[in-house]
Protein backbone atom coordinates (compact mmCIF):
# COMPACT_ATOMS: atom_id res chain seq x y z
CA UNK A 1 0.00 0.00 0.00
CA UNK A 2 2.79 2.28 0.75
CA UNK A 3 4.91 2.09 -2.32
CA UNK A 4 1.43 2.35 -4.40
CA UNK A 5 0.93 5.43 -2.35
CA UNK A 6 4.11 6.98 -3.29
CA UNK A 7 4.09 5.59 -6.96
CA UNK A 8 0.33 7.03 -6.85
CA UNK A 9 2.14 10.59 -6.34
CA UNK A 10 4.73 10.65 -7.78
CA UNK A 11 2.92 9.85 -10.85
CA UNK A 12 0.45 12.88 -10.17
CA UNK A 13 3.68 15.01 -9.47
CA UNK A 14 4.84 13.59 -13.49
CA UNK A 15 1.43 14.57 -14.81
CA UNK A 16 1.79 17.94 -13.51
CA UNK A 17 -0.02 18.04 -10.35
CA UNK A 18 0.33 21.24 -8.06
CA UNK A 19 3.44 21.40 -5.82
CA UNK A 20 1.58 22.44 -2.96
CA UNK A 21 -1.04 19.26 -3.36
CA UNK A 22 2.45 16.94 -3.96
CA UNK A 23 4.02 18.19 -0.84
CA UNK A 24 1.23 17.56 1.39
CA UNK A 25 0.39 14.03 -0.09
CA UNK A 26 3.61 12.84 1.19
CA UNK A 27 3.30 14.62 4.00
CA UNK A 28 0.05 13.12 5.18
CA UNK A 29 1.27 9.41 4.11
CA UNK A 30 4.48 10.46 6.39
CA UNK A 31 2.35 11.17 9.37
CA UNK A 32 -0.11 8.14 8.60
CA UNK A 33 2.84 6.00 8.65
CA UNK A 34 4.16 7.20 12.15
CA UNK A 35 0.43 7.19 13.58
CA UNK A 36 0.72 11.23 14.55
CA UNK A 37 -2.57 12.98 13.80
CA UNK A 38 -3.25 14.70 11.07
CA UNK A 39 -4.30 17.58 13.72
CA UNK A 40 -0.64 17.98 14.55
CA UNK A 41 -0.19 19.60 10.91
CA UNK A 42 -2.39 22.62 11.53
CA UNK A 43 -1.33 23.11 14.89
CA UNK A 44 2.28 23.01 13.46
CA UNK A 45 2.16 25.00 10.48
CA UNK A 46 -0.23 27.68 12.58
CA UNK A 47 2.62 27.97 14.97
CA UNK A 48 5.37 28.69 12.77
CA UNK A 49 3.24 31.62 11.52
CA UNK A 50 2.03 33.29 14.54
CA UNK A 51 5.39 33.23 16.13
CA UNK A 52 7.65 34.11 13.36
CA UNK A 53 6.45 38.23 12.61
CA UNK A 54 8.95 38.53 9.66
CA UNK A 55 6.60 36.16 7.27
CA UNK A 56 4.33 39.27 7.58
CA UNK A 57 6.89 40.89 6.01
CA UNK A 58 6.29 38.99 2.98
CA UNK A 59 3.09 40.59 1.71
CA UNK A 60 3.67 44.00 2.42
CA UNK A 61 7.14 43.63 0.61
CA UNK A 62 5.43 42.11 -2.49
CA UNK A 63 2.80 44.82 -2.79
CA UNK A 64 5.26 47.26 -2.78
CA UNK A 65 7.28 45.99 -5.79
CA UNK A 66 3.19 45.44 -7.59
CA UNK A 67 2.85 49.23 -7.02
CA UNK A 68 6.36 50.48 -8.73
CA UNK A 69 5.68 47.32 -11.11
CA UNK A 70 2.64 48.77 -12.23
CA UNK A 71 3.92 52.57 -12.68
CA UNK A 72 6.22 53.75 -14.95
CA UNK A 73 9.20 53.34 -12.32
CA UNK A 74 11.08 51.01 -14.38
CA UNK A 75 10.61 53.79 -17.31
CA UNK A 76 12.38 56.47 -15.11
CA UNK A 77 15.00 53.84 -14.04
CA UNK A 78 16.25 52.67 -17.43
CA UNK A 79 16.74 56.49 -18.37
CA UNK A 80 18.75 57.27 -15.78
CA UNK A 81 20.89 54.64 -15.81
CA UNK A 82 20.85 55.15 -19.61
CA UNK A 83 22.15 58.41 -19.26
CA UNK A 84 24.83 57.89 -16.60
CA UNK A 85 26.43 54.26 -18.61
CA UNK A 86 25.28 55.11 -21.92
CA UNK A 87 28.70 56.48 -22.87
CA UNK A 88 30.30 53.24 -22.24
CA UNK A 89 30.87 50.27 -24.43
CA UNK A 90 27.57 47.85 -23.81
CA UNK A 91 26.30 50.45 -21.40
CA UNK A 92 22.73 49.80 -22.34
CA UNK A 93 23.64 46.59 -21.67
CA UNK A 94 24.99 47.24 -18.52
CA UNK A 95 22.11 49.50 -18.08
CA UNK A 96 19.77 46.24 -18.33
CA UNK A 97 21.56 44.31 -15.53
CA UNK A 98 21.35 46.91 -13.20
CA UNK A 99 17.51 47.11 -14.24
CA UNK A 100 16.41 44.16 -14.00
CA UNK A 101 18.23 43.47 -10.91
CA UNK A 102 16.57 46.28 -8.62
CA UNK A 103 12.85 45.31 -10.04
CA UNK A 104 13.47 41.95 -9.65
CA UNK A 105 14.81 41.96 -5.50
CA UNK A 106 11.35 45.05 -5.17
CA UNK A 107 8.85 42.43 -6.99
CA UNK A 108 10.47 38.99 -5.96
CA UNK A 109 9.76 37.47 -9.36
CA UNK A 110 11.91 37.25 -12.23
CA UNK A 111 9.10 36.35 -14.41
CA UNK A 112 7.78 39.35 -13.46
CA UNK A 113 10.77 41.52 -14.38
CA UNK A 114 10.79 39.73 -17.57
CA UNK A 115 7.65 40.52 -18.80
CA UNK A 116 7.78 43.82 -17.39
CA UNK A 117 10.99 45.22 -18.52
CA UNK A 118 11.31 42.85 -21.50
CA UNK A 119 8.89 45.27 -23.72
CA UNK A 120 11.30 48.08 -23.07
CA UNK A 121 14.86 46.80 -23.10
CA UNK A 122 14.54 44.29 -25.82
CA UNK A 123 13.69 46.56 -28.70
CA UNK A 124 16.30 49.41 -27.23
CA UNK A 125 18.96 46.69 -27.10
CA UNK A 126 18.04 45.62 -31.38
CA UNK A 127 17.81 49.58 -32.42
CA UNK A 128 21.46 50.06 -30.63
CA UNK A 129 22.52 46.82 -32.51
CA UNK A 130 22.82 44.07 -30.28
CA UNK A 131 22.17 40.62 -31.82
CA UNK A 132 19.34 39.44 -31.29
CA UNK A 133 20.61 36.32 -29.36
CA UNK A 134 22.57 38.24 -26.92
CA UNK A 135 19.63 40.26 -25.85
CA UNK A 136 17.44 37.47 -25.48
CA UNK A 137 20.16 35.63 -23.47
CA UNK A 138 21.13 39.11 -21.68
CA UNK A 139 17.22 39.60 -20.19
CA UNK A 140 16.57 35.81 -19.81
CA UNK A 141 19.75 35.75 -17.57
CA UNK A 142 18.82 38.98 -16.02
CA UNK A 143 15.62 38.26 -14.85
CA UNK A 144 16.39 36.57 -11.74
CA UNK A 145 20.06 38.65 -10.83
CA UNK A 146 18.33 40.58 -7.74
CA UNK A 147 17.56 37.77 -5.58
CA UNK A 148 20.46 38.71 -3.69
CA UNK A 149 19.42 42.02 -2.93
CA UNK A 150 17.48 43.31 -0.28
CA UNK A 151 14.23 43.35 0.48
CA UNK A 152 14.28 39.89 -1.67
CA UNK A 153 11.62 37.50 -0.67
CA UNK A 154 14.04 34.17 -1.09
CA UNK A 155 16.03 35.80 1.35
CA UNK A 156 13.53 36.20 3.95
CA UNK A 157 12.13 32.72 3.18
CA UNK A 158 15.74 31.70 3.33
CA UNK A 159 15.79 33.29 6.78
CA UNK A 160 12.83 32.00 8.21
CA UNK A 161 13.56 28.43 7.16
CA UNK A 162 17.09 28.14 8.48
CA UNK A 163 16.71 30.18 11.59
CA UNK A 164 19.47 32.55 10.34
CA UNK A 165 19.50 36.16 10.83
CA UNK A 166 17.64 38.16 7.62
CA UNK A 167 19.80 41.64 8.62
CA UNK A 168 22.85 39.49 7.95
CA UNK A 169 21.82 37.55 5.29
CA UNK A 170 20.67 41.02 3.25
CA UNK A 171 24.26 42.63 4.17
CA UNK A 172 26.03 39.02 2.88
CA UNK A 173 24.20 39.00 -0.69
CA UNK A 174 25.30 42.76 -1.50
CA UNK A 175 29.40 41.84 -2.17
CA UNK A 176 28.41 38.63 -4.24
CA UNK A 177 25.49 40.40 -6.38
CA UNK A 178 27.06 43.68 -7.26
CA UNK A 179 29.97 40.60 -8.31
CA UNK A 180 27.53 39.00 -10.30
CA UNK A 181 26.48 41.85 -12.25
CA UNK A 182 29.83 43.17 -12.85
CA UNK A 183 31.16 39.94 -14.47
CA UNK A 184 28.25 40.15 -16.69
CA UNK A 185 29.11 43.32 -17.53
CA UNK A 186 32.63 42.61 -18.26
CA UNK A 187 31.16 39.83 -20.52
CA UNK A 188 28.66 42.13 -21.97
CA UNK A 189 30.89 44.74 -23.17
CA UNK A 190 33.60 42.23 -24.39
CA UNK A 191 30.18 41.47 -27.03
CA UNK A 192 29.80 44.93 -27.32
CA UNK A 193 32.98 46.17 -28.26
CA UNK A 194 33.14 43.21 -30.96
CA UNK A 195 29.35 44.36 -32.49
CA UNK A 196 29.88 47.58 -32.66
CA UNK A 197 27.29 48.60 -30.46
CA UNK A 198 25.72 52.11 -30.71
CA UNK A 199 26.79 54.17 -27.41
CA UNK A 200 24.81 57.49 -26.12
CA UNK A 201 27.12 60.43 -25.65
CA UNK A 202 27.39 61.79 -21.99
CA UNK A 203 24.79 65.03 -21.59
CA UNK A 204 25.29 66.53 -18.02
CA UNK A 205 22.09 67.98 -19.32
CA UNK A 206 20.62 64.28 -19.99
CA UNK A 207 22.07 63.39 -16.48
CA UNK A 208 20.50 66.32 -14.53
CA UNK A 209 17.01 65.55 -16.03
CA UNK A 210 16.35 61.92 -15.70
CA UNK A 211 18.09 61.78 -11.89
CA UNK A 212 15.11 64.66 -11.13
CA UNK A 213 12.53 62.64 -12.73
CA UNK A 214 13.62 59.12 -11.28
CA UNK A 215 14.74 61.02 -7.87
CA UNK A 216 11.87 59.54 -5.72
CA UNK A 217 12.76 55.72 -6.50
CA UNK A 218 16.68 56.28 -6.19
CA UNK A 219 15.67 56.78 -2.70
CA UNK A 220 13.94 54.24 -2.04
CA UNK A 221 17.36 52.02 -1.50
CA UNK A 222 18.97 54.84 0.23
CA UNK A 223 15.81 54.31 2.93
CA UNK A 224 15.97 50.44 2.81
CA UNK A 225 19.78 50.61 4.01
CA UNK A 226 19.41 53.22 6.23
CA UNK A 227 16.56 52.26 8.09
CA UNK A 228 17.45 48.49 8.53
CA UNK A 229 21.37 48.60 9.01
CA UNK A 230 21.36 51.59 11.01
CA UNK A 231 19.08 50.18 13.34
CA UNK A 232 16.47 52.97 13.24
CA UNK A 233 13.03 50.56 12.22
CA UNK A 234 12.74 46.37 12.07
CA UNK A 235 12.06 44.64 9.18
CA UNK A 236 8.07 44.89 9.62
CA UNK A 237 8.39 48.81 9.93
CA UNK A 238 10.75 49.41 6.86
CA UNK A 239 8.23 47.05 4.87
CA UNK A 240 5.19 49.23 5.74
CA UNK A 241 7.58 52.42 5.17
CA UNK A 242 8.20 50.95 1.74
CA UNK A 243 4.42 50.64 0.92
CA UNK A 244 3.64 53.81 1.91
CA UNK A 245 6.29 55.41 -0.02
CA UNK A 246 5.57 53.94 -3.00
CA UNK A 247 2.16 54.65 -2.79
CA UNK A 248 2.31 58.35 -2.23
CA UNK A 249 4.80 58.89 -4.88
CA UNK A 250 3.36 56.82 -7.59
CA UNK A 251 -0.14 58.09 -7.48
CA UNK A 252 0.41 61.41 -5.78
CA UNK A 253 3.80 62.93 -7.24
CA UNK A 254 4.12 60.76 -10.49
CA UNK A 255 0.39 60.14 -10.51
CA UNK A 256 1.30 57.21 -13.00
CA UNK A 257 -1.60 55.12 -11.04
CA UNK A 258 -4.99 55.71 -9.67
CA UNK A 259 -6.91 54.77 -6.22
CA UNK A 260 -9.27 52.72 -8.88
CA UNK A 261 -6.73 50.70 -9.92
CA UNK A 262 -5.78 49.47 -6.38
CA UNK A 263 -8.24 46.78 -5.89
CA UNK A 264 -6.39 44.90 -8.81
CA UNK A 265 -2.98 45.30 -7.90
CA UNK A 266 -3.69 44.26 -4.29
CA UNK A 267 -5.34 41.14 -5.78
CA UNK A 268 -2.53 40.63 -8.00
CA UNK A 269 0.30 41.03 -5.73
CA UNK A 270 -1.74 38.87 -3.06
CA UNK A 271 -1.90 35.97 -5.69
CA UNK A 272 1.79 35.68 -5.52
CA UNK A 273 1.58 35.73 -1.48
CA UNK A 274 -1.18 33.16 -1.58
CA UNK A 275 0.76 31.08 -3.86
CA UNK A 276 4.32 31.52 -1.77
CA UNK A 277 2.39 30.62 1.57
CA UNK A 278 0.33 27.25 0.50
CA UNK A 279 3.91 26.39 -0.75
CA UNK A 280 5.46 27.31 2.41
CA UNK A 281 2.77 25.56 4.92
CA UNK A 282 3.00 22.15 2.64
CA UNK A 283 6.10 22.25 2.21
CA UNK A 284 6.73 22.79 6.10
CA UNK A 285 4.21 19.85 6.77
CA UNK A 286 6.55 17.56 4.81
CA UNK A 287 10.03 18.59 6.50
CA UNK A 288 8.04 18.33 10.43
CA UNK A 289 7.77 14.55 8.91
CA UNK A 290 11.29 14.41 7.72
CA UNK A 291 12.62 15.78 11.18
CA UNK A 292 10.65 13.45 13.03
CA UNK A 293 11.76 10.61 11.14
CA UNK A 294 14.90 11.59 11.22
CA UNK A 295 15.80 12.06 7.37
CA UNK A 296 18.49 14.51 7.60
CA UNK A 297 20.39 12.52 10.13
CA UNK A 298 20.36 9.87 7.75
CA UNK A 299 21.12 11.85 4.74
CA UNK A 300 24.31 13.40 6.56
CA UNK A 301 25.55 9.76 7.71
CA UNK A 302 25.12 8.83 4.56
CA UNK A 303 27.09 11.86 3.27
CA UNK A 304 30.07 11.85 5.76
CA UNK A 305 30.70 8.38 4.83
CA UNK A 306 31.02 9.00 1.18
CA UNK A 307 32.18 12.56 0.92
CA UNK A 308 35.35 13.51 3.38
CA UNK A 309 36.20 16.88 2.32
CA UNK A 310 34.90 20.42 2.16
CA UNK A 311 36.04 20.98 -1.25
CA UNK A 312 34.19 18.11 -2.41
CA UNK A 313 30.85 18.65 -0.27
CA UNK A 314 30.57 21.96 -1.77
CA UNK A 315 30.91 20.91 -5.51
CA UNK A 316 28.54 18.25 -4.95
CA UNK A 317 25.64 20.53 -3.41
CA UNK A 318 26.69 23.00 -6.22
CA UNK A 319 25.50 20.55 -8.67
CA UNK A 320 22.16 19.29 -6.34
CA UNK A 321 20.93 22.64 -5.94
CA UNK A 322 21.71 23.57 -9.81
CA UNK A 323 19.53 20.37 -10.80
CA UNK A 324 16.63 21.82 -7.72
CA UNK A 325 16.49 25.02 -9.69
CA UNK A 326 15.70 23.63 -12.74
CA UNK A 327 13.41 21.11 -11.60
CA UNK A 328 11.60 23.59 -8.99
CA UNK A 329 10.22 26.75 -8.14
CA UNK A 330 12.34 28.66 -5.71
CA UNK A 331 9.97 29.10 -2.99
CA UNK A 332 9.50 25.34 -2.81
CA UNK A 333 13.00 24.89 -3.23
CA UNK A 334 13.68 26.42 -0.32
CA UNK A 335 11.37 24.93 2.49
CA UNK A 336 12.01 21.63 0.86
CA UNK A 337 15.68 21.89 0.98
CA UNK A 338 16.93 24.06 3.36
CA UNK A 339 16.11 22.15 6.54
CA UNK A 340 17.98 18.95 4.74
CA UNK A 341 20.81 20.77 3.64
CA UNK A 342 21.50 23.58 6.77
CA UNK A 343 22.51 20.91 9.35
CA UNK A 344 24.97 18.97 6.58
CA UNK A 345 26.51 21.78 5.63
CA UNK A 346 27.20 23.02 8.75
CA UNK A 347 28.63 19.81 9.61
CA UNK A 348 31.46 20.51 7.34
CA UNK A 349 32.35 23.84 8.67
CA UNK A 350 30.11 25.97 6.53
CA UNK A 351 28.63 29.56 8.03
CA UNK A 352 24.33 29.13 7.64
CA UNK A 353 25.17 32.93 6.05
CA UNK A 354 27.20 32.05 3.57
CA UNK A 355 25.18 29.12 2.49
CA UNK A 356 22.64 30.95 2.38
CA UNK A 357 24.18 32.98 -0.85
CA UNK A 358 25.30 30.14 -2.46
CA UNK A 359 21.61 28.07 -2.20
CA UNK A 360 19.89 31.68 -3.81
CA UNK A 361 23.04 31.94 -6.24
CA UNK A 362 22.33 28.26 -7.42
CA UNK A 363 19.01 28.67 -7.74
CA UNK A 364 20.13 32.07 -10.08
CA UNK A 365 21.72 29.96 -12.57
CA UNK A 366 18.82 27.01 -12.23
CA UNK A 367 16.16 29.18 -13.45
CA UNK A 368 17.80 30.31 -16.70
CA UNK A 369 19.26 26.40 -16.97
CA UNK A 370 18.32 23.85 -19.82
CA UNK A 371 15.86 22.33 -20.37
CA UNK A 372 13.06 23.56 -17.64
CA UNK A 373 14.69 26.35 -16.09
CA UNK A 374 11.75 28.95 -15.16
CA UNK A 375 12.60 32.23 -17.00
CA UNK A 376 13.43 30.14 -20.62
CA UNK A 377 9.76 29.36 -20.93
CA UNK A 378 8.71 32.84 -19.68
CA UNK A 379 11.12 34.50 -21.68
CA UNK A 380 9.37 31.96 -24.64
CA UNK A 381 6.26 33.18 -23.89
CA UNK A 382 7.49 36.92 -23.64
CA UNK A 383 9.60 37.39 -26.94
CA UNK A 384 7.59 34.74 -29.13
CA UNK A 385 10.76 32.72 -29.30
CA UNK A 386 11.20 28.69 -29.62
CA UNK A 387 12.17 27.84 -26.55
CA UNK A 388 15.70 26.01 -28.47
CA UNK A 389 16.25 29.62 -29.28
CA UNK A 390 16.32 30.65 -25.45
CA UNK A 391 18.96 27.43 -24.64
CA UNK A 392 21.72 28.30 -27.11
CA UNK A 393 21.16 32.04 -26.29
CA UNK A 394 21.99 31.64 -22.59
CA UNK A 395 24.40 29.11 -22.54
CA UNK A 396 27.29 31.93 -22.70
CA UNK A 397 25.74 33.54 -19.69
CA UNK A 398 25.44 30.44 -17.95
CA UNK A 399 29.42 29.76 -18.14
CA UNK A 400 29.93 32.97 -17.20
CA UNK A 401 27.50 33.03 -13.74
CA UNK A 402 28.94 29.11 -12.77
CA UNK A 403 32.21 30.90 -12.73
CA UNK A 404 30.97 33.69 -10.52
CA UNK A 405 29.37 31.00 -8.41
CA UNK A 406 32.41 29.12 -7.95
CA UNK A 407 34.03 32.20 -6.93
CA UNK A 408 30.98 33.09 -4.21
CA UNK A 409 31.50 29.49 -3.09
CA UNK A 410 34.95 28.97 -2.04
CA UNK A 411 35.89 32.98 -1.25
CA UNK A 412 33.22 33.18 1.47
CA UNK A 413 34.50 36.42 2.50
CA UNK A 414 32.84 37.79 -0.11
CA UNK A 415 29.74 36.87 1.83
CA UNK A 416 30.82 37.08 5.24
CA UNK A 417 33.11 40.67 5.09
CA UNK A 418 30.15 43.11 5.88
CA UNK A 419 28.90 40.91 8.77
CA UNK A 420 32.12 41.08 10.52
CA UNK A 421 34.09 43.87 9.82
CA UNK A 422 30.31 46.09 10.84
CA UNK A 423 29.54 43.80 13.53
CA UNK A 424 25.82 43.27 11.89
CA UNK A 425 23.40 40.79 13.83
């Protein structure tokens, strides 16, 4: 009965069965198995939210990045940072890292900065004579660069899961993401100098009036760092700063939205939430099985008998976590995982902190990885491309962010510098 159970699901899983309803399947034939009560589910999944106050964080963080997705704030961004690195060689290639990046750690989504930006930089980046596979492969790999950046969502989850300080795990992703973007940009201006690319000549004039125009979101940043490493407001308070802000200069000083349009941007931004929390409590159902049973004693026995080293721990969670981000969204990814993973790798010496950068870095690279990484099917959808297209056109990225990643994951300073040498908690 048991093995036709799990056949039963995993054959629904195949057939393309919710994750949420997977996850709790095995879940409930876990706890049927040990004769605990199903009760003990509810009871356990209602306690992790009602004492853990930064998962209301989540939803107030995500409506934010709805409101400055739905105004013309990425419009404003582009232009400035269009103006400033236009001048260089792929500057508005450049331009689109460092676009995509912020929208994507304010939304959460890549898919959502894909769609959203993808309208706007793609035709720029064919008029200033980019190929059109390098811009496909430049957005497609952009899309999910900002994980690493506060106020990301995978972070918090990432925080929440583990039991691992969010303050330090925002000031540990800033070294390794502005990394990440700069080796693309090395890459993308290596392309750029070879095609020829079209460059915008420097206009203080330019300058002066898109940084007025786009003034009101460069702050926004400025306020996030201020507020939570200086110590002046918690994580709940900045988030409800953030929505505030956002509303009052997108539909008062901007006025690019209006009060009407609310309604549908709240429900919007609160399908995402929805979506991230059924994940969350079936996913968390699953792993109160798996630490009852024991699991990921078992899996790290297993581990230390086969694997003696660091060095060779790390390259072979490099390549689990690379296959989990193909084969799964990254908010199930990381309730699934993270509990299995956190107690192994600190076994071998490894800081919760700076595992924590190379799980979200992995799961970077997964979602733009052949053949069912996440953004190549949105960015399918998005640019009316065969998806073969999308694989050949990111492949050069993909070299280039596995190098980055094997940089992040044997240099943990790069991670860990900030903590220590500012004494963050």
């Amino acid at each position: 009965m048991v093995t036709a159970a799990i056949v039963c699901i995993a054959l629904l899983a195949f057939l393309g069965a919710p994750i949420f309803a997977v996850l709790s399947s095995l879940a409930l034939l876990g706890f049927h198995l040990s004769d605990i009560r199903f009760a003990a589910l509810i009871v356990d999944i209602y306690s992790q939210f009602s004492n853990n106050p930064v998962l209301y964080t989540i939803p107030i963080f995500t409506f934010a990045g709805f409101i400055l997705a739905e105004s013309r704030a990425s419009v404003r961004i582009v232009n400035f940072s269009q103006a400033v690195l236009g001048w260089m060689p792929g500057g508005l290639a450049i331009v689109s890292l460092i676009a995509c990046a912020a929208f994507t750690a304010f939304t959460g989504a890549s898919g959502v900065t894909i769609i959203a930006l993808g309208g706007l930089l793609f035709p720029a980046l064919l008029k200033g004579r980019y190929s059109e596979k390098f811009s496909l492969g430049l957005l497609t790999s952009s899309g999910s660069l900002g994980l690493l950046f506060f106020p990301s969502l995978p972070i918090i989850i990432y925080g929440v899961v583990a039991e691992t300080s969010i303050t330090q795990l925002f000031a540990a992703g800033i070294v390794p993401g502005i990394f990440l973007i700069v080796i693309l940009a090395l890459y993308s201006t290596f392309c750029a100098t070879r095609a020829k690319t079209v460059r915008t000549p420097i206009s203080l004039k330019n300058i002066v009036q898109t940084t007025n125009a786009a003034k009101w979101e460069l702050l926004i940043p400025v306020i996030l760092v201020v507020g939570i490493f200086g110590g002046f407001v918690t994580l709940g308070e900045v988030a409800s700063i953030m929505v505030a802000y956002a509303f009052l200069v997108e539909v008062f000083i901007h006025r690019d939205l209006k009060i009407r349009q609310f309604p549908a941007i709240i429900r919007e931004s609160m399908v995402l939430v929805g979506t991230i929390f059924i994940i969350f409590s079936s996913a968390l159902a699953l792993t109160t099985y798996m630490i009852d049973a024991e699991i990921p004693m078992h899996i790290l026995d297993f581990i230390q008998a086969h694997i003696g080293s660091k060095v060779a721990f790390l390259i072979a969670l490099n390549v689990f976590l690379l296959v989990v981000g193909c084969i799964m969204d990254i908010y199930s990814a990381l309730v699934v995982v993270v509990p299995l993973i956190v107690p192994i790798a600190t076994s071998y010496g490894i800081n919760p902190v700076h595992l924590g950068i190379i799980f979200l870095t992995n799961l970077e690279i997964g979602y733009l990885t052949p053949p069912v990484g996440m953004n190549l099917f949105i960015s399918c959808i998005r640019f009316n491309k065969p998806v073969v297209d999308l694989y050949r056109a990111c492949i050069p990225f993909i070299i280039v962010l596995l190098a980055g990643l094997l940089v992040i994951t044997y240099v943990p300073w790069m991670s860990l510098w900030l903590i220590e040498h500012y004494g963050i908690r």
